[in-house]
PDB file of N, CA and C in Angstrom:
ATOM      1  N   UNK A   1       0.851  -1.161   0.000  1.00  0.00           N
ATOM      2  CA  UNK A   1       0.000   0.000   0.000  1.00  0.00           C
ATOM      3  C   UNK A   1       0.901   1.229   0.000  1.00  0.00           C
ATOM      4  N   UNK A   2       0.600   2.358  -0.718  1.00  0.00           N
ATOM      5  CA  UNK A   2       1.641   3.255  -0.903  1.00  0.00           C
ATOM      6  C   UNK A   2       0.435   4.389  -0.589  1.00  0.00           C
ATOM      7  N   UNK A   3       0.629   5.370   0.181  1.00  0.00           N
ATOM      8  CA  UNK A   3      -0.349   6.458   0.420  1.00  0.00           C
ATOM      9  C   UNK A   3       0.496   7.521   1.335  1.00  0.00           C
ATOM     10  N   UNK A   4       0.395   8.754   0.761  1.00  0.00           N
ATOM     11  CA  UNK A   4       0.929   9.591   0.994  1.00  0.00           C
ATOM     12  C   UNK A   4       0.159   9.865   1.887  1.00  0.00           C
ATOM     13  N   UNK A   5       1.046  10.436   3.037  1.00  0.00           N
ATOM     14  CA  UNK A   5       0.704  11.184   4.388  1.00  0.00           C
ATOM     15  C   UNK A   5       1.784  12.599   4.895  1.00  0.00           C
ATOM     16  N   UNK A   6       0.632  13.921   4.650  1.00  0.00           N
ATOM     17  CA  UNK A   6       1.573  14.974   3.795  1.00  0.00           C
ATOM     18  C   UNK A   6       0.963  15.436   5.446  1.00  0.00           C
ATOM     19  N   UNK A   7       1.133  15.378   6.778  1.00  0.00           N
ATOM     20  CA  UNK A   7       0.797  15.444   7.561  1.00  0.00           C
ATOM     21  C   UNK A   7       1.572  15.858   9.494  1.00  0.00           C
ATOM     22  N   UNK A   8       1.824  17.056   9.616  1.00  0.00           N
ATOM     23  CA  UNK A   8       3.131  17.337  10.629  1.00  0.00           C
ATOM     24  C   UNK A   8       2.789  16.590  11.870  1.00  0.00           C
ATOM     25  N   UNK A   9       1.524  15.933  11.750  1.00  0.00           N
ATOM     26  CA  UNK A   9       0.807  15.477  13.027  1.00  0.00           C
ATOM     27  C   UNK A   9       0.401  14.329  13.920  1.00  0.00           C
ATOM     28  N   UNK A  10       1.319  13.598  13.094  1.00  0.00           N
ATOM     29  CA  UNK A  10       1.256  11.942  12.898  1.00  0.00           C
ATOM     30  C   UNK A  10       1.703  11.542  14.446  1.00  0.00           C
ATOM     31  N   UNK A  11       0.929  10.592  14.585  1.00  0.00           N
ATOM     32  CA  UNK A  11       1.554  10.331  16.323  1.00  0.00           C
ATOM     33  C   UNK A  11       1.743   8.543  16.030  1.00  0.00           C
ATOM     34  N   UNK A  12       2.996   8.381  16.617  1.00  0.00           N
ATOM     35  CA  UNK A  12       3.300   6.563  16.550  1.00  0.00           C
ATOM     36  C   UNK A  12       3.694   5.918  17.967  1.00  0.00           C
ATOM     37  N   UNK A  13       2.982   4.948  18.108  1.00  0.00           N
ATOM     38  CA  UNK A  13       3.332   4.341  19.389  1.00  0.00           C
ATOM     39  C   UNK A  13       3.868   3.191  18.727  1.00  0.00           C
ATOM     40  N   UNK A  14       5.260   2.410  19.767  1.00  0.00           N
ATOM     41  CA  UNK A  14       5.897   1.307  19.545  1.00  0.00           C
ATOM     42  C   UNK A  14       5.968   0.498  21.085  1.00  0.00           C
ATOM     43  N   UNK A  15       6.263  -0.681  20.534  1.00  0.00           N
ATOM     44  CA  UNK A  15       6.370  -1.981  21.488  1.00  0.00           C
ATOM     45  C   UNK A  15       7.327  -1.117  22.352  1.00  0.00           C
ATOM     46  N   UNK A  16       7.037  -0.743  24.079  1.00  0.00           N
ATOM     47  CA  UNK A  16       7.877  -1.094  24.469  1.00  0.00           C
ATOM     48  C   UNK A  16       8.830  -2.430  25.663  1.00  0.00           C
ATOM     49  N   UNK A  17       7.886  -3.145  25.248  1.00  0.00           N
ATOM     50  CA  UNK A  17       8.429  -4.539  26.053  1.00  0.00           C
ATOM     51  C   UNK A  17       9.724  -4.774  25.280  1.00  0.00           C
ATOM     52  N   UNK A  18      10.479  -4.468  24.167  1.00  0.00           N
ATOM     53  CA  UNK A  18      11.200  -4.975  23.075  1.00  0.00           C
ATOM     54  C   UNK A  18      12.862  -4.633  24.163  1.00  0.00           C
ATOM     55  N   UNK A  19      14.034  -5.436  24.138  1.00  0.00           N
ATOM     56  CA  UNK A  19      14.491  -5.537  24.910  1.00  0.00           C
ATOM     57  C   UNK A  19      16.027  -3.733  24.096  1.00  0.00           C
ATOM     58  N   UNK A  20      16.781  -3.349  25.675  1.00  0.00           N
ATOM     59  CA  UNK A  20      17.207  -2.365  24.919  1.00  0.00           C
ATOM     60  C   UNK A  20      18.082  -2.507  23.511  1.00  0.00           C
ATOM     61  N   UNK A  21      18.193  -3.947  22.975  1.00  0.00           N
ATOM     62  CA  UNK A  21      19.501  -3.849  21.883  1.00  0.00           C
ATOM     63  C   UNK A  21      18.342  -4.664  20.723  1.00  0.00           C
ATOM     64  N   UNK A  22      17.405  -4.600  20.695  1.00  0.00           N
ATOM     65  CA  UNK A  22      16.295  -4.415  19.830  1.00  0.00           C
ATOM     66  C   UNK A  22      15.452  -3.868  19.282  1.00  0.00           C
ATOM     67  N   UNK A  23      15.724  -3.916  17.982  1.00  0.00           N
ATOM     68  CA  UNK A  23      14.464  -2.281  17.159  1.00  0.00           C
ATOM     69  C   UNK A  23      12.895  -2.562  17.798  1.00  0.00           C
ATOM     70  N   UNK A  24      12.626  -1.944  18.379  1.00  0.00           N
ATOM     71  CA  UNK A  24      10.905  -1.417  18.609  1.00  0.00           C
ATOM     72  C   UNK A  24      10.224  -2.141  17.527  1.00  0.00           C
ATOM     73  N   UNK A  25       9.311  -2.886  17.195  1.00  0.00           N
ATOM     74  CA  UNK A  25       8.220  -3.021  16.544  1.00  0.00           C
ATOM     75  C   UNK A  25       7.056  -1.616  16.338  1.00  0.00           C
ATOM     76  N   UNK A  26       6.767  -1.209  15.164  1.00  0.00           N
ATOM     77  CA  UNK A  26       6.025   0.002  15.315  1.00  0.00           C
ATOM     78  C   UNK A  26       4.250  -0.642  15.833  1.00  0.00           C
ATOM     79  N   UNK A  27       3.572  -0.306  16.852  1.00  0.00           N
ATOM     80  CA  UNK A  27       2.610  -0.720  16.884  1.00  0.00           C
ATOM     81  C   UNK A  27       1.108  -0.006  16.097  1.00  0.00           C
ATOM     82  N   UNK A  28       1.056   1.275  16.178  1.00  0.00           N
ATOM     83  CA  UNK A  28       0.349   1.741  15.577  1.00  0.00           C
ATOM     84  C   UNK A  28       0.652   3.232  15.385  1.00  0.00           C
ATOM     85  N   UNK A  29       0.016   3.762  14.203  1.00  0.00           N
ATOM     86  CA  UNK A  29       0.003   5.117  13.661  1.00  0.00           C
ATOM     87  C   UNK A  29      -0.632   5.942  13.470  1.00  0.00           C
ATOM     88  N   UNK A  30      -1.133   6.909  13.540  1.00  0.00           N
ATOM     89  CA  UNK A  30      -2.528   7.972  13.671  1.00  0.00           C
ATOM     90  C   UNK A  30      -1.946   8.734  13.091  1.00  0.00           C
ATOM     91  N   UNK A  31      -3.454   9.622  11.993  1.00  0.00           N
ATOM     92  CA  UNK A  31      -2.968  10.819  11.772  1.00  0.00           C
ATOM     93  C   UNK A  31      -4.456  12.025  11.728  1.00  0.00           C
ATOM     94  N   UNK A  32      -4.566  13.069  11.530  1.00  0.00           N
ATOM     95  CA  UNK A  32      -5.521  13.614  10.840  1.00  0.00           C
ATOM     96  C   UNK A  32      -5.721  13.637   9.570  1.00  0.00           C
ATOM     97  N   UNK A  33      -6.767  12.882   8.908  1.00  0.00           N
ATOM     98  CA  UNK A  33      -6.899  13.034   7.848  1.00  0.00           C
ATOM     99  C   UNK A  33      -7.359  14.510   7.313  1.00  0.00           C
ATOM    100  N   UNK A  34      -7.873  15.291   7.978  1.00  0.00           N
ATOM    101  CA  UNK A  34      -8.654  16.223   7.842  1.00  0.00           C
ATOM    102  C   UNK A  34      -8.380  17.402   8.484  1.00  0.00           C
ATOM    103  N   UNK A  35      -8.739  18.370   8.559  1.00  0.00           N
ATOM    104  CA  UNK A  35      -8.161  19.700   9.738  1.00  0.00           C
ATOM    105  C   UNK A  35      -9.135  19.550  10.777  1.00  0.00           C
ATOM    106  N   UNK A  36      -8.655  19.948  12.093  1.00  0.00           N
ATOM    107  CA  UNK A  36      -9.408  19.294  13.362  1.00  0.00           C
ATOM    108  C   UNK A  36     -10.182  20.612  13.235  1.00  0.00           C
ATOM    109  N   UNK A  37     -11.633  20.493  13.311  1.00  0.00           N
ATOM    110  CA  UNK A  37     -12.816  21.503  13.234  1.00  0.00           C
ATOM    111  C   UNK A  37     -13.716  21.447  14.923  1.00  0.00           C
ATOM    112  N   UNK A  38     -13.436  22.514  15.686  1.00  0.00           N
ATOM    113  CA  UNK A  38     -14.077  22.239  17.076  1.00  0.00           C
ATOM    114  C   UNK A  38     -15.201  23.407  17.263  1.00  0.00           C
ATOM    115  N   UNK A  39     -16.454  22.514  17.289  1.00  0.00           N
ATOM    116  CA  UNK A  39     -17.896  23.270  17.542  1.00  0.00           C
ATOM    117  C   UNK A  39     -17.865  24.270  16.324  1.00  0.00           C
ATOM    118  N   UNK A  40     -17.828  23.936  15.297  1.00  0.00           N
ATOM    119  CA  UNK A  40     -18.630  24.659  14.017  1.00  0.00           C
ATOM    120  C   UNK A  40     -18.883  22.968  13.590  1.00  0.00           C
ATOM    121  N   UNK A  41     -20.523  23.149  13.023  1.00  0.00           N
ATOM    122  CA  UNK A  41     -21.185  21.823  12.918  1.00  0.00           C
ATOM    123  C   UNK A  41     -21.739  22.392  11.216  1.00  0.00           C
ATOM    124  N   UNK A  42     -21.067  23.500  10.962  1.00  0.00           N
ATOM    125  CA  UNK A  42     -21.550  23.588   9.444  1.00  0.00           C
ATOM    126  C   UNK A  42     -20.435  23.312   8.342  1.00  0.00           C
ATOM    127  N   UNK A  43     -19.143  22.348   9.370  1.00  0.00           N
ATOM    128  CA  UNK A  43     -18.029  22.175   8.170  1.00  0.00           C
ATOM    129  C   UNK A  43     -18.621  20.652   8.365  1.00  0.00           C
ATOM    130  N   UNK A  44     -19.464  20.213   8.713  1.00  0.00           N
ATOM    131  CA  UNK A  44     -20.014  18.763   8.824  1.00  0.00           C
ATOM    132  C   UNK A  44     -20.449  18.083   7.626  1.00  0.00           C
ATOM    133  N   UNK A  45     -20.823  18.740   7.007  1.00  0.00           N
ATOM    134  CA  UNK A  45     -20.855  17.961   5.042  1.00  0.00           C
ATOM    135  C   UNK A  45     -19.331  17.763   4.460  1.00  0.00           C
ATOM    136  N   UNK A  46     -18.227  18.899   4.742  1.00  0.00           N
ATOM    137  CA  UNK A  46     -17.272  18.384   4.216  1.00  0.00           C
ATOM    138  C   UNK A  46     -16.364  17.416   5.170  1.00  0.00           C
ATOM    139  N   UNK A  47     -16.395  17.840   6.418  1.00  0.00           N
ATOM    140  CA  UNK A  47     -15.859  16.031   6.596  1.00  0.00           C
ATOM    141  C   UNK A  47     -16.707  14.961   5.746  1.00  0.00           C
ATOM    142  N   UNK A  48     -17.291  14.705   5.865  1.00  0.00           N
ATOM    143  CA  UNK A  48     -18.216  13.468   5.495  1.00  0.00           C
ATOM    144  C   UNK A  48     -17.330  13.297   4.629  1.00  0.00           C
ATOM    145  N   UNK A  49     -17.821  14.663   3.406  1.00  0.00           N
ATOM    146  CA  UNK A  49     -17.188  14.175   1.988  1.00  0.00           C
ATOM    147  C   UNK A  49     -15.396  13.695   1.840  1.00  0.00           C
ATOM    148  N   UNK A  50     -14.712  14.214   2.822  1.00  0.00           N
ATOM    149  CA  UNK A  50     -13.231  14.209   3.253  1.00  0.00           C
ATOM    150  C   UNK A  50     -13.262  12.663   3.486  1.00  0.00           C
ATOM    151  N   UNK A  51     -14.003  12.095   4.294  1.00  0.00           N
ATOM    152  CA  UNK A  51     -13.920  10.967   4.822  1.00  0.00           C
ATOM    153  C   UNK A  51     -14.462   9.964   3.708  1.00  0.00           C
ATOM    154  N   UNK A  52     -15.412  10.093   2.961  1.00  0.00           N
ATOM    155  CA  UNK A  52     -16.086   8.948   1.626  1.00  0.00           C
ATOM    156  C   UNK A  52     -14.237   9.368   1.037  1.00  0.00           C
ATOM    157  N   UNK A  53     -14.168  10.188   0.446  1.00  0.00           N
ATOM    158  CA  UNK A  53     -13.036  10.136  -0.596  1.00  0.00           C
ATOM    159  C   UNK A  53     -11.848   9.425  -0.118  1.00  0.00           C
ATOM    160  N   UNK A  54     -11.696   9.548   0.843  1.00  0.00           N
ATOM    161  CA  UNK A  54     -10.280   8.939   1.634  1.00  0.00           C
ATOM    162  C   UNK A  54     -10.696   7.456   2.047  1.00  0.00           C
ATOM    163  N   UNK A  55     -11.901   7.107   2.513  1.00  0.00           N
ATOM    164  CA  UNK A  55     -11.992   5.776   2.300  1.00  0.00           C
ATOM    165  C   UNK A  55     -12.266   4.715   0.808  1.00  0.00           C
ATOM    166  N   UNK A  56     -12.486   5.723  -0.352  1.00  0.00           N
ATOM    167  CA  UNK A  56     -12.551   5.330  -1.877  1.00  0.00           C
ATOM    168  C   UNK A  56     -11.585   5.120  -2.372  1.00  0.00           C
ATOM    169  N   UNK A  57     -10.132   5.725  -1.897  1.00  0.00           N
ATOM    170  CA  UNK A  57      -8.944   5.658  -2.366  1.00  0.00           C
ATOM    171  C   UNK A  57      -8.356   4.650  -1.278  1.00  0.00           C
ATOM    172  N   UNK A  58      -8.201   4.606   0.183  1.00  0.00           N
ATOM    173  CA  UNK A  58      -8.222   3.353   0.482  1.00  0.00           C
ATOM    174  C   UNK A  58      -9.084   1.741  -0.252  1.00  0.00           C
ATOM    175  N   UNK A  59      -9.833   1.804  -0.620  1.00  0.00           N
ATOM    176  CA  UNK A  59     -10.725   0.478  -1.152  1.00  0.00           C
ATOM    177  C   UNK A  59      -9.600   0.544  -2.418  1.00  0.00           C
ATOM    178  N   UNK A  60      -9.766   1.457  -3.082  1.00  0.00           N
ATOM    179  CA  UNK A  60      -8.800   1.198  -4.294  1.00  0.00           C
ATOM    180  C   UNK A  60      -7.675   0.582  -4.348  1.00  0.00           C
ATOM    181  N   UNK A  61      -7.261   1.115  -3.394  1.00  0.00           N
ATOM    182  CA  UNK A  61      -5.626   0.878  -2.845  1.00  0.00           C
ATOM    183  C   UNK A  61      -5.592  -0.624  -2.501  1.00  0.00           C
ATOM    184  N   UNK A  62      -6.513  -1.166  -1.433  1.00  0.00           N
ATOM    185  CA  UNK A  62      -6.322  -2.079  -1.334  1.00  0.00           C
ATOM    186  C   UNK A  62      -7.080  -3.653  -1.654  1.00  0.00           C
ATOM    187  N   UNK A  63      -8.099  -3.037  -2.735  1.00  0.00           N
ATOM    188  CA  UNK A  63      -8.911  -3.583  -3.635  1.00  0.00           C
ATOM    189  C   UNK A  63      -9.470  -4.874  -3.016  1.00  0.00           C
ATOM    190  N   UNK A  64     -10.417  -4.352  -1.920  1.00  0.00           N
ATOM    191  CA  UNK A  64     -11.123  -5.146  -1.270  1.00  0.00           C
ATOM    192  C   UNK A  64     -12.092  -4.258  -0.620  1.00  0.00           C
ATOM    193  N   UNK A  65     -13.136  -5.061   0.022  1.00  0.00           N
ATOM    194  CA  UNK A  65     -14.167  -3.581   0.944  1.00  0.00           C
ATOM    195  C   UNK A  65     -13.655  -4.142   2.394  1.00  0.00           C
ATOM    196  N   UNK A  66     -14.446  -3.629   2.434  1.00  0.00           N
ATOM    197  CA  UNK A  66     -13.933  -3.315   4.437  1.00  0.00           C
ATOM    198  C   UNK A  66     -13.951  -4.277   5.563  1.00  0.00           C
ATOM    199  N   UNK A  67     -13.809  -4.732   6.053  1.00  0.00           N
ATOM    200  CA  UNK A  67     -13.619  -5.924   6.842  1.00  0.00           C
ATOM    201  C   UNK A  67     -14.721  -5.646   8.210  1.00  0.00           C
ATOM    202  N   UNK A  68     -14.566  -4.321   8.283  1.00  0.00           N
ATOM    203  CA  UNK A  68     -15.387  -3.637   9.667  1.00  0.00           C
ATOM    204  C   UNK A  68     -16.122  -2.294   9.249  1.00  0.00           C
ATOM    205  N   UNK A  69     -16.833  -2.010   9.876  1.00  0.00           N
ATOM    206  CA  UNK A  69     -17.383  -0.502  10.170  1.00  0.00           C
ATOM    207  C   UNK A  69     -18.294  -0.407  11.590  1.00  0.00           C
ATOM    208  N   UNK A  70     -18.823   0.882  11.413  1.00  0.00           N
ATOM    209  CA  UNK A  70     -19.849   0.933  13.023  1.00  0.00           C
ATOM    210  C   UNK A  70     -19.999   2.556  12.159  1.00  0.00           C
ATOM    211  N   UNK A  71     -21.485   3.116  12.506  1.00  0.00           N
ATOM    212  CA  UNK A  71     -21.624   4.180  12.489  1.00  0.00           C
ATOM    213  C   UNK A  71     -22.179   4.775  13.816  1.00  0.00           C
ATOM    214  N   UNK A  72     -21.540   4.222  15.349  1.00  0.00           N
ATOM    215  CA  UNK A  72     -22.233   4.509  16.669  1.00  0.00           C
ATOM    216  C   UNK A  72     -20.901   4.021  17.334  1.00  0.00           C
ATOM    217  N   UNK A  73     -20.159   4.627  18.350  1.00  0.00           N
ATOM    218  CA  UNK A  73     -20.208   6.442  18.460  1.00  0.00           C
ATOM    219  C   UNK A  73     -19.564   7.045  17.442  1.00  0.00           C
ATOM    220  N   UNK A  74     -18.770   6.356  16.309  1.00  0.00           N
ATOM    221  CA  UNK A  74     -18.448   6.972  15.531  1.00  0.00           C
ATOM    222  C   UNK A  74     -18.278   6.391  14.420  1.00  0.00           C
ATOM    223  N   UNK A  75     -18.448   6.990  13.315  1.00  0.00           N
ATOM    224  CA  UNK A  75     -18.586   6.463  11.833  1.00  0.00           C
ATOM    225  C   UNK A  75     -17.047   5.817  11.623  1.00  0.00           C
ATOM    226  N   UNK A  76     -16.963   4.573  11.193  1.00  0.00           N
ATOM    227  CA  UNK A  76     -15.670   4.123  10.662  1.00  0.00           C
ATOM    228  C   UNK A  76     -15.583   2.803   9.599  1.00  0.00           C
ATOM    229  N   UNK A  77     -14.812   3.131   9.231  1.00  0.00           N
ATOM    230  CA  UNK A  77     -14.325   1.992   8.269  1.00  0.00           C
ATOM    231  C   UNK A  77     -13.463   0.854   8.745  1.00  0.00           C
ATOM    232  N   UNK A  78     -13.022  -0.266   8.503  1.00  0.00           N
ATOM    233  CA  UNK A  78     -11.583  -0.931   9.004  1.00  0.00           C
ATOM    234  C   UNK A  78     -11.224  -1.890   7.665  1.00  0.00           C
ATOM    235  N   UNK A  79     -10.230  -1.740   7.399  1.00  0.00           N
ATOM    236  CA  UNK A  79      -9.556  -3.032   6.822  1.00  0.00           C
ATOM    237  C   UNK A  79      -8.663  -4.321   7.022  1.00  0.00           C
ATOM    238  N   UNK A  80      -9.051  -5.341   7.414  1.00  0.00           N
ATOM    239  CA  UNK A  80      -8.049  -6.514   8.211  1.00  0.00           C
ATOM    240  C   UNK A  80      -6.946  -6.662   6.813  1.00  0.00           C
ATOM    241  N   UNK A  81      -5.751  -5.985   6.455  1.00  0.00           N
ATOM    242  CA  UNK A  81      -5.201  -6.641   5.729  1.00  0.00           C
ATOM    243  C   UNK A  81      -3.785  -7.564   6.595  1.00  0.00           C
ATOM    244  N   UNK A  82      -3.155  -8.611   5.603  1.00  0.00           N
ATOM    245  CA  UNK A  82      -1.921  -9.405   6.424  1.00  0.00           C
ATOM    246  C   UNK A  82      -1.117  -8.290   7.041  1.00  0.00           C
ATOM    247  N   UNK A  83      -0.577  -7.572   6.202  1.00  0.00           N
ATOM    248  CA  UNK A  83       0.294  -6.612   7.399  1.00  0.00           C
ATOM    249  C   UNK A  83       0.039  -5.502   7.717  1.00  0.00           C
ATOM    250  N   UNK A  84      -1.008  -5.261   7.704  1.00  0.00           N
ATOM    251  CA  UNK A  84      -1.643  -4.019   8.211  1.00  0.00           C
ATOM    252  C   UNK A  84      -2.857  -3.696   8.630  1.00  0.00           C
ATOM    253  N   UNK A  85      -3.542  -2.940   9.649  1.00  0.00           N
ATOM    254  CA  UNK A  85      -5.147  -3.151   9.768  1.00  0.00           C
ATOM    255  C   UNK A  85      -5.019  -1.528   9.430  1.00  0.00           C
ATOM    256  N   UNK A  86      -5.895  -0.884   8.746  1.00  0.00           N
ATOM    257  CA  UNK A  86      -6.402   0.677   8.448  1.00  0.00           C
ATOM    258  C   UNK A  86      -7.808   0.649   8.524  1.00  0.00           C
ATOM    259  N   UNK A  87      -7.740   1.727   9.730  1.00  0.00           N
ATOM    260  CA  UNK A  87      -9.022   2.096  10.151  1.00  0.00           C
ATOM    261  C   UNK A  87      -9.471   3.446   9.841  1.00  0.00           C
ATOM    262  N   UNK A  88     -10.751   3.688   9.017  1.00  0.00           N
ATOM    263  CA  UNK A  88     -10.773   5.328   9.329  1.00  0.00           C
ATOM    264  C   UNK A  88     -11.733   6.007   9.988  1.00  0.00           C
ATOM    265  N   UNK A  89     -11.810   6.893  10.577  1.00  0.00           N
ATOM    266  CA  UNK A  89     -12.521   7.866  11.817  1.00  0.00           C
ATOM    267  C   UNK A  89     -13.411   8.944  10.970  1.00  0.00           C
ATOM    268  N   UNK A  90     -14.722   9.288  11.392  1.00  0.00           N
ATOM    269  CA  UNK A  90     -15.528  10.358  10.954  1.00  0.00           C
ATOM    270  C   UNK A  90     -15.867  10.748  12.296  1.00  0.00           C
ATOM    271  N   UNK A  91     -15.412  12.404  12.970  1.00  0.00           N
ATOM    272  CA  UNK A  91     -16.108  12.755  14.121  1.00  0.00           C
ATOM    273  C   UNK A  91     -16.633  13.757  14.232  1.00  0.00           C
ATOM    274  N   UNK A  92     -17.178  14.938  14.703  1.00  0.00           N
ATOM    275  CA  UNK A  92     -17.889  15.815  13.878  1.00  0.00           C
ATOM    276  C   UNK A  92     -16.353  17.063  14.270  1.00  0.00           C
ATOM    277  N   UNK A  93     -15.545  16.348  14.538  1.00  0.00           N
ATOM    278  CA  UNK A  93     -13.800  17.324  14.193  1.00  0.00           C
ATOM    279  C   UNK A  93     -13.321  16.925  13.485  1.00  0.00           C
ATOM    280  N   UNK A  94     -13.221  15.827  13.344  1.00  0.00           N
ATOM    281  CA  UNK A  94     -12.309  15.609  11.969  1.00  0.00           C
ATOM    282  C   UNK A  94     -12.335  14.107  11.642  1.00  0.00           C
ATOM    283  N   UNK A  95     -11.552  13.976  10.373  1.00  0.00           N
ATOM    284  CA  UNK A  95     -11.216  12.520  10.254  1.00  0.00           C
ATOM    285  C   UNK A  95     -10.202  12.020  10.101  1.00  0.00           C
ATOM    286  N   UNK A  96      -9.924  11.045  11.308  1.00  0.00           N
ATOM    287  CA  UNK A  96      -8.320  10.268  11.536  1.00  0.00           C
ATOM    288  C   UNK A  96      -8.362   8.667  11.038  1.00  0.00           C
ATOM    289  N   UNK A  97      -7.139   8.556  10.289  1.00  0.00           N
ATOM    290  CA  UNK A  97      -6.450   7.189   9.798  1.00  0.00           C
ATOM    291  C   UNK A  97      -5.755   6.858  10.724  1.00  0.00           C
ATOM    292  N   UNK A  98      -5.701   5.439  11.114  1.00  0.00           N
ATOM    293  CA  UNK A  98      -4.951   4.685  11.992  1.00  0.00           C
ATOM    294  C   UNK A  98      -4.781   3.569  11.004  1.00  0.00           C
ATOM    295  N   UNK A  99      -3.287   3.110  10.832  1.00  0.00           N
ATOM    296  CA  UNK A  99      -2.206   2.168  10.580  1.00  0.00           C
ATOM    297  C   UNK A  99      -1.808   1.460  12.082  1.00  0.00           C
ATOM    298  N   UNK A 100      -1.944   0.280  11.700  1.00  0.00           N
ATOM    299  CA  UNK A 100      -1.935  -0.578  12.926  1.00  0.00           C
ATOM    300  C   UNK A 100      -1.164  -1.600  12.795  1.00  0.00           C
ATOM    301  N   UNK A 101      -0.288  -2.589  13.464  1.00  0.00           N
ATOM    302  CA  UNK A 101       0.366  -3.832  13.089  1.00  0.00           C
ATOM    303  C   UNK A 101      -1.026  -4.610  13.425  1.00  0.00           C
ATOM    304  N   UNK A 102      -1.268  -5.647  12.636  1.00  0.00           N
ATOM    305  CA  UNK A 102      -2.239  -7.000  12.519  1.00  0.00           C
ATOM    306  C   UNK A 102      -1.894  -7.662  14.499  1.00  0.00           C
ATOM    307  N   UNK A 103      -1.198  -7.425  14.831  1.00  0.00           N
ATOM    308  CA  UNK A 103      -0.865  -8.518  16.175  1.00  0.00           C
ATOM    309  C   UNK A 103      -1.193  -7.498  17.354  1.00  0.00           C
ATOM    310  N   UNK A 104      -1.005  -6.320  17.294  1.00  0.00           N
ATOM    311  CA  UNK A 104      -1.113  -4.885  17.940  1.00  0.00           C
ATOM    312  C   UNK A 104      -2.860  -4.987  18.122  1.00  0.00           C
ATOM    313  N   UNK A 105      -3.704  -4.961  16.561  1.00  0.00           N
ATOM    314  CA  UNK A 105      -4.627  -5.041  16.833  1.00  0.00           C
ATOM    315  C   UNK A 105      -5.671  -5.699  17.234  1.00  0.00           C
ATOM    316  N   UNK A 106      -5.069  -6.974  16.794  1.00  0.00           N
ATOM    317  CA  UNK A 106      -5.436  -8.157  17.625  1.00  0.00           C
ATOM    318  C   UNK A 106      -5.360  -8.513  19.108  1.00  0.00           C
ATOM    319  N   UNK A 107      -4.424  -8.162  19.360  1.00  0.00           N
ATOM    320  CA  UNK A 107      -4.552  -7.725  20.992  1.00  0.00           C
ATOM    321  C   UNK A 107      -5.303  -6.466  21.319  1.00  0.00           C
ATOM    322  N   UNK A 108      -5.592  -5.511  20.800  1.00  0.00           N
ATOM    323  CA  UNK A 108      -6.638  -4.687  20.971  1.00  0.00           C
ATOM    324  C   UNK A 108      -8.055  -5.183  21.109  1.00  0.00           C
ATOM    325  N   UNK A 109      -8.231  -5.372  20.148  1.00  0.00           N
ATOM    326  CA  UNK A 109      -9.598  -6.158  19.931  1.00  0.00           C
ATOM    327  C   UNK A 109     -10.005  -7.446  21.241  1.00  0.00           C
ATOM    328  N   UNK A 110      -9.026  -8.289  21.257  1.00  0.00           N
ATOM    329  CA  UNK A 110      -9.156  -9.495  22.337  1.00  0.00           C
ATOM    330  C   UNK A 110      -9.922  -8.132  23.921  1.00  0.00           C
ATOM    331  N   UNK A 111      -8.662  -7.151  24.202  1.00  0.00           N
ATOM    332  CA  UNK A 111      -8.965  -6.549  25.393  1.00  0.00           C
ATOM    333  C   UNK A 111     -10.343  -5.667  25.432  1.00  0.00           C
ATOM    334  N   UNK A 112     -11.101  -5.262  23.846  1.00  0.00           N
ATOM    335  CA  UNK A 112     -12.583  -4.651  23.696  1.00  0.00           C
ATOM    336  C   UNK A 112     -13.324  -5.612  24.048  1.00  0.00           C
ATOM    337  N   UNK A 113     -12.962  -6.839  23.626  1.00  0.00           N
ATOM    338  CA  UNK A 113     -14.287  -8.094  23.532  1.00  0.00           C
ATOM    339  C   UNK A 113     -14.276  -8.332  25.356  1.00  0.00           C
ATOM    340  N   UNK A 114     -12.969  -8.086  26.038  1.00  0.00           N
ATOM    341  CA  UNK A 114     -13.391  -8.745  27.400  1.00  0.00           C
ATOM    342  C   UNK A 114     -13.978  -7.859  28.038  1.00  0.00           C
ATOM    343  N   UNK A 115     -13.925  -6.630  27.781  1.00  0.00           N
ATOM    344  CA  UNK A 115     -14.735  -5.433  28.100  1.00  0.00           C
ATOM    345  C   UNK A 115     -16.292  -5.237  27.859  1.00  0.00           C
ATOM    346  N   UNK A 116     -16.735  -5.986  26.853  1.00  0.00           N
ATOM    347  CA  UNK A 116     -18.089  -6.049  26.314  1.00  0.00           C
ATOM    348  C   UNK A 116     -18.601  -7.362  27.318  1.00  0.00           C
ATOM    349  N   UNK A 117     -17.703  -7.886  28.053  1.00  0.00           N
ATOM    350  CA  UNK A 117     -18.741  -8.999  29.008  1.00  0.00           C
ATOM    351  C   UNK A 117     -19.311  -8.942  30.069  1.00  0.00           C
TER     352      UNK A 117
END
């Protein structure tokens, strides 16, 4: 997957269990897709549209549909690919992409599901 991220705002968390004379595993990546919009609810059509286009060029990209979504509490997309999970965010501020390692999110997910019991 090749996708430009023209973005000063990118935040990355890594493994740190990884011992000190070992590279970090990157665990996951965030960014704003969008400019963060707080309490004006009339730039709310163009996120949307920010968010369809950026998830159209993701599908393209990775020429499959979506593995996940939820539109409650917040609109999103997900893609399970082998080395990567991409998720995307609609909030009425903005819309964020998260790049994830597959094992990162899988342990995510395991710790939501024990939470839902």
């Amino acid at each position: 997957m090749n996708l430009d991220v023209n973005r000063t705002d990118a935040s990355v968390s890594v493994d740190n269990t990884a011992g000190p004379d070992v590279r970090r595993p990157l665990q996951q990546m965030w960014f704003h897709a969008s400019d963060v919009v707080l309490d004006d609810p009339s730039v709310q059509p163009e996120l949307d549209h920010a968010f369809d286009d950026l998830a159209q060029r993701v599908f393209e990209m990775v020429e499959q549909r979506p593995t996940g979504w939820s539109l409650e509490p917040l609109r999103s997309l997900r893609w399970d690919l082998p080395t990567i999970v991409v998720t995307l965010y609609l909030s009425d501020a903005s819309v964020t992409a998260y790049l994830v390692s597959p094992d990162y999110q899988k342990w995510c997910d395991e710790i939501e599901a024990s939470g839902d019991d």
